[in-house]
C-alpha atoms as a PDB file:
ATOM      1  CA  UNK A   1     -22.068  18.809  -3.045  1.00  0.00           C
ATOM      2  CA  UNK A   2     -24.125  17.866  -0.049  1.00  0.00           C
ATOM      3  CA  UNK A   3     -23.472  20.009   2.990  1.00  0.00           C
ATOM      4  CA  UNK A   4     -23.588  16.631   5.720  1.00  0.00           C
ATOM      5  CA  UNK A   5     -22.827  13.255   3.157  1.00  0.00           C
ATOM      6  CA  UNK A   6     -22.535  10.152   5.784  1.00  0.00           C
ATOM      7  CA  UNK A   7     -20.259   8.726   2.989  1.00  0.00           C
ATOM      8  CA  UNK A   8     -17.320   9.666   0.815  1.00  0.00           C
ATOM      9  CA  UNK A   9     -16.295   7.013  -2.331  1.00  0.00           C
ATOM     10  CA  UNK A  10     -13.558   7.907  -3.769  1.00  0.00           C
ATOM     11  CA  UNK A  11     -11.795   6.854  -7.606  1.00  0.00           C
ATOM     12  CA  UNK A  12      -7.809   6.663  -7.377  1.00  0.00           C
ATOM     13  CA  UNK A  13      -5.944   6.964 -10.366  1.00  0.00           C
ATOM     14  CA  UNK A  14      -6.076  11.173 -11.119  1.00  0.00           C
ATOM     15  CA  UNK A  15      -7.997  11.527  -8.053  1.00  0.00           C
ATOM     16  CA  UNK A  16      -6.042  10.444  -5.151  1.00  0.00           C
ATOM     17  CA  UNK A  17      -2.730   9.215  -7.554  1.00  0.00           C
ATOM     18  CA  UNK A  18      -1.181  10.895 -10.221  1.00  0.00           C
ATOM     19  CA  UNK A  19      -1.933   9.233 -13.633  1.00  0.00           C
ATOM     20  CA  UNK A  20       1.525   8.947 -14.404  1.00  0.00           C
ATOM     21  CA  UNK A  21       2.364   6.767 -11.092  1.00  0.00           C
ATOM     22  CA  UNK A  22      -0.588   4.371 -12.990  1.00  0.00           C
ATOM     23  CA  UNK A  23       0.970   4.413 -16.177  1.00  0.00           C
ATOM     24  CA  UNK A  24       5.027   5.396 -15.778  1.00  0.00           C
ATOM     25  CA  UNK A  25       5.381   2.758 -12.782  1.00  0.00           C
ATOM     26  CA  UNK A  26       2.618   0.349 -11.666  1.00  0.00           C
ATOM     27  CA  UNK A  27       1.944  -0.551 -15.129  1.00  0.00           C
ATOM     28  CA  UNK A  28       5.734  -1.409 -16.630  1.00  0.00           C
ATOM     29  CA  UNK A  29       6.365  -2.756 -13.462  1.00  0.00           C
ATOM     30  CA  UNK A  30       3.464  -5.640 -13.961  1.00  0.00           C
ATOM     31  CA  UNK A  31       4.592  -5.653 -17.867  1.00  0.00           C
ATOM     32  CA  UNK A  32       7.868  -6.973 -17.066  1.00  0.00           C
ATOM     33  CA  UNK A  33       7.270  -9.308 -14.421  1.00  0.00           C
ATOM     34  CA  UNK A  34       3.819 -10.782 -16.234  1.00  0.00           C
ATOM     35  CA  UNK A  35       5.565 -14.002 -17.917  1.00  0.00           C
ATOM     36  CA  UNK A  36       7.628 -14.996 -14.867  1.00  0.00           C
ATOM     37  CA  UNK A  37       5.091 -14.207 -12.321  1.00  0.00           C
ATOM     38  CA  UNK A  38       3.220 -16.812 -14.578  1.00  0.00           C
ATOM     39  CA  UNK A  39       5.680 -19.408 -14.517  1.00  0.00           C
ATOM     40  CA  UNK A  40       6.512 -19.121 -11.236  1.00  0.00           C
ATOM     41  CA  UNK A  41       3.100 -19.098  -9.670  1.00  0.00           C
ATOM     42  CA  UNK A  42       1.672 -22.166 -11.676  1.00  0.00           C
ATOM     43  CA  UNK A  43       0.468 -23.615  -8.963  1.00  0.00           C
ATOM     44  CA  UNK A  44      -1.163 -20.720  -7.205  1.00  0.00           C
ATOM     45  CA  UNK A  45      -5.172 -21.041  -7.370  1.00  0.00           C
ATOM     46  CA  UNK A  46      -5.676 -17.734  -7.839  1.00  0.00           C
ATOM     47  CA  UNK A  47      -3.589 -17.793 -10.851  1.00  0.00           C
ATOM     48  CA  UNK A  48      -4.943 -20.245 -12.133  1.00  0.00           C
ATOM     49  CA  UNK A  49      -8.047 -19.180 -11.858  1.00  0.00           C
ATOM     50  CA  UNK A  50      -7.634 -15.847 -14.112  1.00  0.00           C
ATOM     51  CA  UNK A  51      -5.560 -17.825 -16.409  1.00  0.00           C
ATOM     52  CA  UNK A  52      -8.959 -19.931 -16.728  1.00  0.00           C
ATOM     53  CA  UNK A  53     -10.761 -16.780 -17.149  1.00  0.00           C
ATOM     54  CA  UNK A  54      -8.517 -15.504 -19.687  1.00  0.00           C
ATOM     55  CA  UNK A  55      -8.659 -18.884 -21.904  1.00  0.00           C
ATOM     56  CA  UNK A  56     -12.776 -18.091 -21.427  1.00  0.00           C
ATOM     57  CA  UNK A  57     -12.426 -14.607 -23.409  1.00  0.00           C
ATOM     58  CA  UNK A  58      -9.731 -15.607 -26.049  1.00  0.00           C
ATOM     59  CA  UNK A  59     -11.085 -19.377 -26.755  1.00  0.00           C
ATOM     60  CA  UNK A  60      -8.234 -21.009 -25.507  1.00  0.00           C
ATOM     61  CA  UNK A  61      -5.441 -19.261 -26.945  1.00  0.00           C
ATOM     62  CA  UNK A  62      -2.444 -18.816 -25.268  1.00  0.00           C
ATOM     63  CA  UNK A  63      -2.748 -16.412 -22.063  1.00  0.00           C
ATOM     64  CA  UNK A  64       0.352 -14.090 -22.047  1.00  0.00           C
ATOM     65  CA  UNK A  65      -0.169 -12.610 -26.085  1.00  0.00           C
ATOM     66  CA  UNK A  66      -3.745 -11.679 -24.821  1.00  0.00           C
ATOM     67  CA  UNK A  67      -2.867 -10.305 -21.832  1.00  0.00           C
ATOM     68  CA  UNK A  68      -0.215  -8.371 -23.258  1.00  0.00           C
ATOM     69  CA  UNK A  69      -2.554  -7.049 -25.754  1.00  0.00           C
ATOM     70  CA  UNK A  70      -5.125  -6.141 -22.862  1.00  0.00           C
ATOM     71  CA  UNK A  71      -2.302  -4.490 -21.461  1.00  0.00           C
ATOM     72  CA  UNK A  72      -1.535  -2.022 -24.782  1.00  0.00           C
ATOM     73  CA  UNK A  73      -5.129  -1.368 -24.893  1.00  0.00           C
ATOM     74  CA  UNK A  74      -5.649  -0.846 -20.957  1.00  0.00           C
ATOM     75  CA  UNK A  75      -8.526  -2.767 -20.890  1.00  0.00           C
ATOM     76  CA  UNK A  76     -10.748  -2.966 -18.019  1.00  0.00           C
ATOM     77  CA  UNK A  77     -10.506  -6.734 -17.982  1.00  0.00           C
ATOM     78  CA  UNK A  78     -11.239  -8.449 -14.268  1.00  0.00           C
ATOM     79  CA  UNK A  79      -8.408 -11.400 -15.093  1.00  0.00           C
ATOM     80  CA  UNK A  80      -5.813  -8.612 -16.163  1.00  0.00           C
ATOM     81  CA  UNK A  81      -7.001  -6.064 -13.311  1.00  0.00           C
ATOM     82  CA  UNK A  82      -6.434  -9.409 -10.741  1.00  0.00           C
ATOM     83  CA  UNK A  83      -3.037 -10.210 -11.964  1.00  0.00           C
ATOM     84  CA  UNK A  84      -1.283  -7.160 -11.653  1.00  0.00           C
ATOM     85  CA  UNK A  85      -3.172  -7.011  -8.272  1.00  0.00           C
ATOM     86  CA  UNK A  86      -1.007 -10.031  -7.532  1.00  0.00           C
ATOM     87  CA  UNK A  87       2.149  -8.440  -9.198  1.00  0.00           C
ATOM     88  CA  UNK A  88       1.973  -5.361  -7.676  1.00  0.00           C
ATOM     89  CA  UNK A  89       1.385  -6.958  -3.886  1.00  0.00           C
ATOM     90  CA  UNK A  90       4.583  -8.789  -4.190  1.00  0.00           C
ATOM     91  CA  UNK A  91       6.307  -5.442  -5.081  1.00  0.00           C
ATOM     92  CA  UNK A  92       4.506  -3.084  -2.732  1.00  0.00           C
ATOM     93  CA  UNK A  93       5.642  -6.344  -0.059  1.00  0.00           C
ATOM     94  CA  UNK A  94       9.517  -6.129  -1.491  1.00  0.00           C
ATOM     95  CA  UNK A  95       9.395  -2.514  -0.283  1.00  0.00           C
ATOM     96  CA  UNK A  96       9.925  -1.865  -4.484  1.00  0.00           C
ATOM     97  CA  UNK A  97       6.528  -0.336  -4.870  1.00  0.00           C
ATOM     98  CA  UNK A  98       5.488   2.554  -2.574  1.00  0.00           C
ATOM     99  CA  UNK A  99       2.029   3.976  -3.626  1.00  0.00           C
ATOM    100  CA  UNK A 100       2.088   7.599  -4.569  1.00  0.00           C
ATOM    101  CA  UNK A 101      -0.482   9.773  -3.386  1.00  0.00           C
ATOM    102  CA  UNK A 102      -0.945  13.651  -3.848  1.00  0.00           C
ATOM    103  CA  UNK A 103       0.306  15.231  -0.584  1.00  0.00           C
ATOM    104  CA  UNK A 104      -3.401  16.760   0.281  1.00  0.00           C
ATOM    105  CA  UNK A 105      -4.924  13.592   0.324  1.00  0.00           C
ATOM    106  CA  UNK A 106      -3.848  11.453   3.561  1.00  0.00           C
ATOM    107  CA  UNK A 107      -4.551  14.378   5.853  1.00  0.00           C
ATOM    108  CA  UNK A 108      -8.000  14.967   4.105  1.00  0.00           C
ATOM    109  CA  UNK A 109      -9.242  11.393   4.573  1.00  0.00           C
ATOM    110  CA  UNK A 110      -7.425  11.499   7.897  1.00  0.00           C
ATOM    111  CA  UNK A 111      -9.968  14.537   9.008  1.00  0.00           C
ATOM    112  CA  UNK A 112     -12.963  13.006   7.344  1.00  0.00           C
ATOM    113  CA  UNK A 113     -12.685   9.766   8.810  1.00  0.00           C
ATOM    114  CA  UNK A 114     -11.832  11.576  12.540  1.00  0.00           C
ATOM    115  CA  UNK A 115     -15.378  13.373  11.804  1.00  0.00           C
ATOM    116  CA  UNK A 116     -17.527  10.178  11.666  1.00  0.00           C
ATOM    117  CA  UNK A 117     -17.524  10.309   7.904  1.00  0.00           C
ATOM    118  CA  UNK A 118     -17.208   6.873   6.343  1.00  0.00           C
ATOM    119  CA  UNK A 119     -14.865   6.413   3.340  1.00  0.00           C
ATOM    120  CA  UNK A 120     -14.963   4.156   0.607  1.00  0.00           C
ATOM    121  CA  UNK A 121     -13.081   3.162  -2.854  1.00  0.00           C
ATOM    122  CA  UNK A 122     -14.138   2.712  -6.460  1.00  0.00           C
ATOM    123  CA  UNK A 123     -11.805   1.837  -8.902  1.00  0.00           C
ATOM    124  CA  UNK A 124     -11.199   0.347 -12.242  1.00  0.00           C
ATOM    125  CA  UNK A 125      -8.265  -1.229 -10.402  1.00  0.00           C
ATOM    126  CA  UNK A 126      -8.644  -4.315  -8.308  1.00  0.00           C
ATOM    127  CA  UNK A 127      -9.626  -4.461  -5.087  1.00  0.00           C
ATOM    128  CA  UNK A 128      -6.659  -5.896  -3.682  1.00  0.00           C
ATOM    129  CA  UNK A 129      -4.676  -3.175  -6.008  1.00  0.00           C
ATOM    130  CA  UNK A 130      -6.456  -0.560  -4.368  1.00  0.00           C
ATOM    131  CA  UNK A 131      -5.914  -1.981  -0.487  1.00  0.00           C
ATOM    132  CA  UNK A 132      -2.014  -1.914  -1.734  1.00  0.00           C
ATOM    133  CA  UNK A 133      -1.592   1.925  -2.852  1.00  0.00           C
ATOM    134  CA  UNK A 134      -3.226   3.233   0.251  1.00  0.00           C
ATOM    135  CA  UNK A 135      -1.695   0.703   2.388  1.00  0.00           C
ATOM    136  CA  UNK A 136       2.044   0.656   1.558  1.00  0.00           C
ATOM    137  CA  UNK A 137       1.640   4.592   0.172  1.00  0.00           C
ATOM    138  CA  UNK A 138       4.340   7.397   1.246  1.00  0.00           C
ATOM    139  CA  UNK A 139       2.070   8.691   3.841  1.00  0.00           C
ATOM    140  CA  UNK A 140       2.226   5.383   5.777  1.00  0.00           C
ATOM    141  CA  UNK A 141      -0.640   2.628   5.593  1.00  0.00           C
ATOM    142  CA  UNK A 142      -4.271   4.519   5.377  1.00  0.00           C
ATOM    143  CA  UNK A 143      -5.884   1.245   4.604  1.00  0.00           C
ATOM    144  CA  UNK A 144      -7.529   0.932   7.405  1.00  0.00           C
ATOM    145  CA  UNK A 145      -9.119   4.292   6.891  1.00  0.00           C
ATOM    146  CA  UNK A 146     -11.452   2.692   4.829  1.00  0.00           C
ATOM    147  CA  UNK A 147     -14.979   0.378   5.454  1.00  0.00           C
ATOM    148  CA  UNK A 148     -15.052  -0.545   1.873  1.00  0.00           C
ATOM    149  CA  UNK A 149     -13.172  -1.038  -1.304  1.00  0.00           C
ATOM    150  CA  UNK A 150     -14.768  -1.713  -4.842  1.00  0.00           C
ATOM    151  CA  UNK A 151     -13.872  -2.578  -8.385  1.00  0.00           C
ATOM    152  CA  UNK A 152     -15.564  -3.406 -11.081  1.00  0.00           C
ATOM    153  CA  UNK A 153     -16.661  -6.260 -10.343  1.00  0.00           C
ATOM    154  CA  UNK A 154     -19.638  -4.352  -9.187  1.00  0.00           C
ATOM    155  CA  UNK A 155     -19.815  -3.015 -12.216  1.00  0.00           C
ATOM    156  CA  UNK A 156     -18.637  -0.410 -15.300  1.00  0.00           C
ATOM    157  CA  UNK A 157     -17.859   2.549 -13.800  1.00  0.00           C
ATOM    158  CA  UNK A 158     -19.507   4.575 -16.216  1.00  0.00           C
ATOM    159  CA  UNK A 159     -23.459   2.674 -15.206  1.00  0.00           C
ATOM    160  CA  UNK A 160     -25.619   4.431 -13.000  1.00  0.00           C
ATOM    161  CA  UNK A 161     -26.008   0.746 -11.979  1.00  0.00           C
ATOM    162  CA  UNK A 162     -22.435   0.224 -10.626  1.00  0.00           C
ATOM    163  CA  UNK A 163     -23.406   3.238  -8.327  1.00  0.00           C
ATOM    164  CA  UNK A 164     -26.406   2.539  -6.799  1.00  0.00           C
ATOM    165  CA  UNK A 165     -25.603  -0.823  -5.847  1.00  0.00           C
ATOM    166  CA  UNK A 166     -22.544   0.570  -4.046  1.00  0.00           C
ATOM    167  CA  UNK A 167     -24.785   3.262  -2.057  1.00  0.00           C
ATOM    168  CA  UNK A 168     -26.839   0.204  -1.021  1.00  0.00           C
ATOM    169  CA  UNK A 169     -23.964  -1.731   0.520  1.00  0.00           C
ATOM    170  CA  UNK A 170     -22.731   1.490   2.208  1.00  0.00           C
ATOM    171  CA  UNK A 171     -26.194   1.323   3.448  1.00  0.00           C
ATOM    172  CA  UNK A 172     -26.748   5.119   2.860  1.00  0.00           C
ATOM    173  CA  UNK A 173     -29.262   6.830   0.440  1.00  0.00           C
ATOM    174  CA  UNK A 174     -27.754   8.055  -2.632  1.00  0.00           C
ATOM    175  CA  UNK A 175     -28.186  11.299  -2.003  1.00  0.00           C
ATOM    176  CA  UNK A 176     -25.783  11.105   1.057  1.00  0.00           C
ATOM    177  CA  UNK A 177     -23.040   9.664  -0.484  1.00  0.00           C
ATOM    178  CA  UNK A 178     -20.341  11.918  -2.655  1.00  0.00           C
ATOM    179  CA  UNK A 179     -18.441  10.739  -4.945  1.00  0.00           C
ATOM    180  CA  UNK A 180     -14.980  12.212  -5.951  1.00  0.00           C
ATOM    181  CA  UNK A 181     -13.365  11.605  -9.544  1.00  0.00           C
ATOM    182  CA  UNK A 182     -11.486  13.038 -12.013  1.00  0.00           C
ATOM    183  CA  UNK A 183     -13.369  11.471 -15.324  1.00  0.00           C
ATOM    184  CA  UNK A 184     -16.555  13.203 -15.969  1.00  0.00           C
ATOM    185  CA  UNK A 185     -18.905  10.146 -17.885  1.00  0.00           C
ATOM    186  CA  UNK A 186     -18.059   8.596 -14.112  1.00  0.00           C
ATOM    187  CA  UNK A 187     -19.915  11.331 -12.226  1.00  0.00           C
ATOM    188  CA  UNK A 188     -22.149  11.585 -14.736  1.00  0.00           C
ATOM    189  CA  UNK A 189     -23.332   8.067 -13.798  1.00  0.00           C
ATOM    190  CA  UNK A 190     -22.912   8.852 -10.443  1.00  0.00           C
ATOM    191  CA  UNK A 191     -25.907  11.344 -10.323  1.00  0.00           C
ATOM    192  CA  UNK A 192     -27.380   9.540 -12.532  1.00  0.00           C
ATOM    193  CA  UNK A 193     -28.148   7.458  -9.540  1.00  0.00           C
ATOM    194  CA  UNK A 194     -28.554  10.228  -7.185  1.00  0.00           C
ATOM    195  CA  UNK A 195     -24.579  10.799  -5.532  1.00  0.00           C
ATOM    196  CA  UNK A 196     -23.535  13.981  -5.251  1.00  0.00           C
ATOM    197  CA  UNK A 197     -20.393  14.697  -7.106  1.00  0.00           C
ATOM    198  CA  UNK A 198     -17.296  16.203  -7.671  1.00  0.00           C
ATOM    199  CA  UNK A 199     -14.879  16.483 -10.218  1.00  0.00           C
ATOM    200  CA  UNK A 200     -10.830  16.472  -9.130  1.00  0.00           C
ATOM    201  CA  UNK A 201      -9.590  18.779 -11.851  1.00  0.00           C
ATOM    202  CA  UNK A 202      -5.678  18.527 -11.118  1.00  0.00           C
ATOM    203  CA  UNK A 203      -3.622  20.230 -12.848  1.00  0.00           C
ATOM    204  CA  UNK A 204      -0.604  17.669 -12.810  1.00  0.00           C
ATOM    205  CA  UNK A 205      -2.921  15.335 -14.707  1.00  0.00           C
ATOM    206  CA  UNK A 206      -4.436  17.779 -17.255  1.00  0.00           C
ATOM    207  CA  UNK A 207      -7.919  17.037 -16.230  1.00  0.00           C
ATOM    208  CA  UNK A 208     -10.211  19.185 -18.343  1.00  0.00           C
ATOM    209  CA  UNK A 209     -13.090  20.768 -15.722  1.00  0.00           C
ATOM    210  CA  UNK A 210     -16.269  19.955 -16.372  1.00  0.00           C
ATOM    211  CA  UNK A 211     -19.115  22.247 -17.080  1.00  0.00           C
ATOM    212  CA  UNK A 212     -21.562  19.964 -15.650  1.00  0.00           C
ATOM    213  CA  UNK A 213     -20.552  19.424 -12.450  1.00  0.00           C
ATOM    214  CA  UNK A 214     -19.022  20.883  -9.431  1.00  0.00           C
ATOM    215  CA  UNK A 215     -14.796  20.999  -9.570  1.00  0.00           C
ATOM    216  CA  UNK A 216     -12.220  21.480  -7.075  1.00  0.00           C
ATOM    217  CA  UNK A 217      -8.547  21.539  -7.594  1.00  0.00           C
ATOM    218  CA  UNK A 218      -8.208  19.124  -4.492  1.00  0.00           C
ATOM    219  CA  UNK A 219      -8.691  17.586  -1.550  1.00  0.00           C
ATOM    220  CA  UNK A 220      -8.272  20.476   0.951  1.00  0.00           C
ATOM    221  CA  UNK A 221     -10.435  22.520  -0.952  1.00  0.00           C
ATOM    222  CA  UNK A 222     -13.292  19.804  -1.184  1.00  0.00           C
ATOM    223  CA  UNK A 223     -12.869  19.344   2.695  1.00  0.00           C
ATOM    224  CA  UNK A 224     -12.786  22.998   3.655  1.00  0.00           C
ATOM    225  CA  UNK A 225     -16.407  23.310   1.331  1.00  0.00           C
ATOM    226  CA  UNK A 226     -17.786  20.653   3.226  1.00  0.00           C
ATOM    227  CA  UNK A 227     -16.621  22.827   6.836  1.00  0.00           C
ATOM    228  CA  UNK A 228     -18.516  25.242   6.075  1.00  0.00           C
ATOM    229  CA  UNK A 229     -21.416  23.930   5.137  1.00  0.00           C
ATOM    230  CA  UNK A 230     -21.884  21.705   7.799  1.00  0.00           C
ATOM    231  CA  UNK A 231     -21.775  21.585  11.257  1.00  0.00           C
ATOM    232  CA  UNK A 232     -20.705  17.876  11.608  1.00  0.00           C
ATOM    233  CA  UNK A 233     -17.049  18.436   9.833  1.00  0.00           C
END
């Protein structure tokens, strides 16, 4: 890891959020709601823009089988990745969701930010999605913690591509820029491109450490490396 990085970009799900907050709440709750959230937001652009994009990829068939289906296979889809953005607002906005975050991370980016560092997200999720979990999370709203959010509409998270286009609208050399995740073909891209890395290995997920990369078991730990290595933190 690089002892002064300008920039941290950080994934979410089994990073900064416990897989099973992804998978046990955020995605039945979007399952149920999917068909009536349709119906009822008809009329929305935004809606029916991804329903346009969806009728794109399945040649006109009806949405709600294929996005079902996209659903089962947790596909990386943008439509499918916008909707539940849009399902999940309304419920973080009901007070129904609350994002879940593991208890070392708010006080980490906290410090960070406090030291000049700026902070960034990367996720498979949208961006909107991502603005939600930090923002309406148990540790209060952290959104604002953040200069940037991404998704994939910058690209696949496991192309060198994706990340080097992100260091360039951080404006900050690769090299300066660490990148936290929990999936190892992601931070193999990563530096591929020239971030430094770091694997989250935690233990609640059943992350398997990687041999090719530096691990830490969490936030504190990452943030108490980068103390002593630099004098800026």
């Amino acid at each position: 890891m690089p002892a002064r990085p300008r920039a941290i970009l950080t994934d979410i799900e089994g990073t900064t959020t416990p897989i099973a907050f992804v998978h046990d709440v955020l995605f039945p709750y979007a399952r149920a709601r999917l068909a009536g959230f349709i119906n009822q937001r008809a009329d929305d652009p935004a809606v029916i823009d991804i329903l346009s994009q969806v009728h794109g990829a399945n040649g006109g068939q009806p949405a709600l089988p294929t996005l079902l289906a996209w659903m089962d296979q947790d596909a990386k889809t943008g439509p499918l990745k916008a909707l539940q953005g849009l399902i999940w607002e309304d419920g973080y906005r009901s007070g129904e969701l609350v994002g879940r975050l593991y208890p070392d991370v708010a006080p980490a980016l906290q410090r960070w930010r406090a030291c000049g560092l700026s902070l960034y997200v990367y996720s498979s999720g949208s961006e909107a999605a991502q603005r939600n979990v930090f923002g309406h999370s148990e540790a209060g709203n952290l959104a604002g913690l953040f200069d940037g959010f991404f998704d994939t509409r910058v690209g696949p998270k496991r192309e060198p591509a994706s990340y080097a286009h992100i260091a360039s609208a951080c404006g900050a050399e690769p090299s300066a820029v660490l990148f936290l995740s929990d999936v190892e073909e992601e931070l193999d891209a990563a530096a591929s491109a020239g971030l430094s890395v770091c694997q989250l290995v935690r233990a609640a997920d059943g992350t398997v450490a990687s041999l090719r990369h530096p691990t830490a078991p969490d936030f504190t730990t990452i943030a108490a490396r980068l103390e002593r290595g630099s004098d800026t933190l």
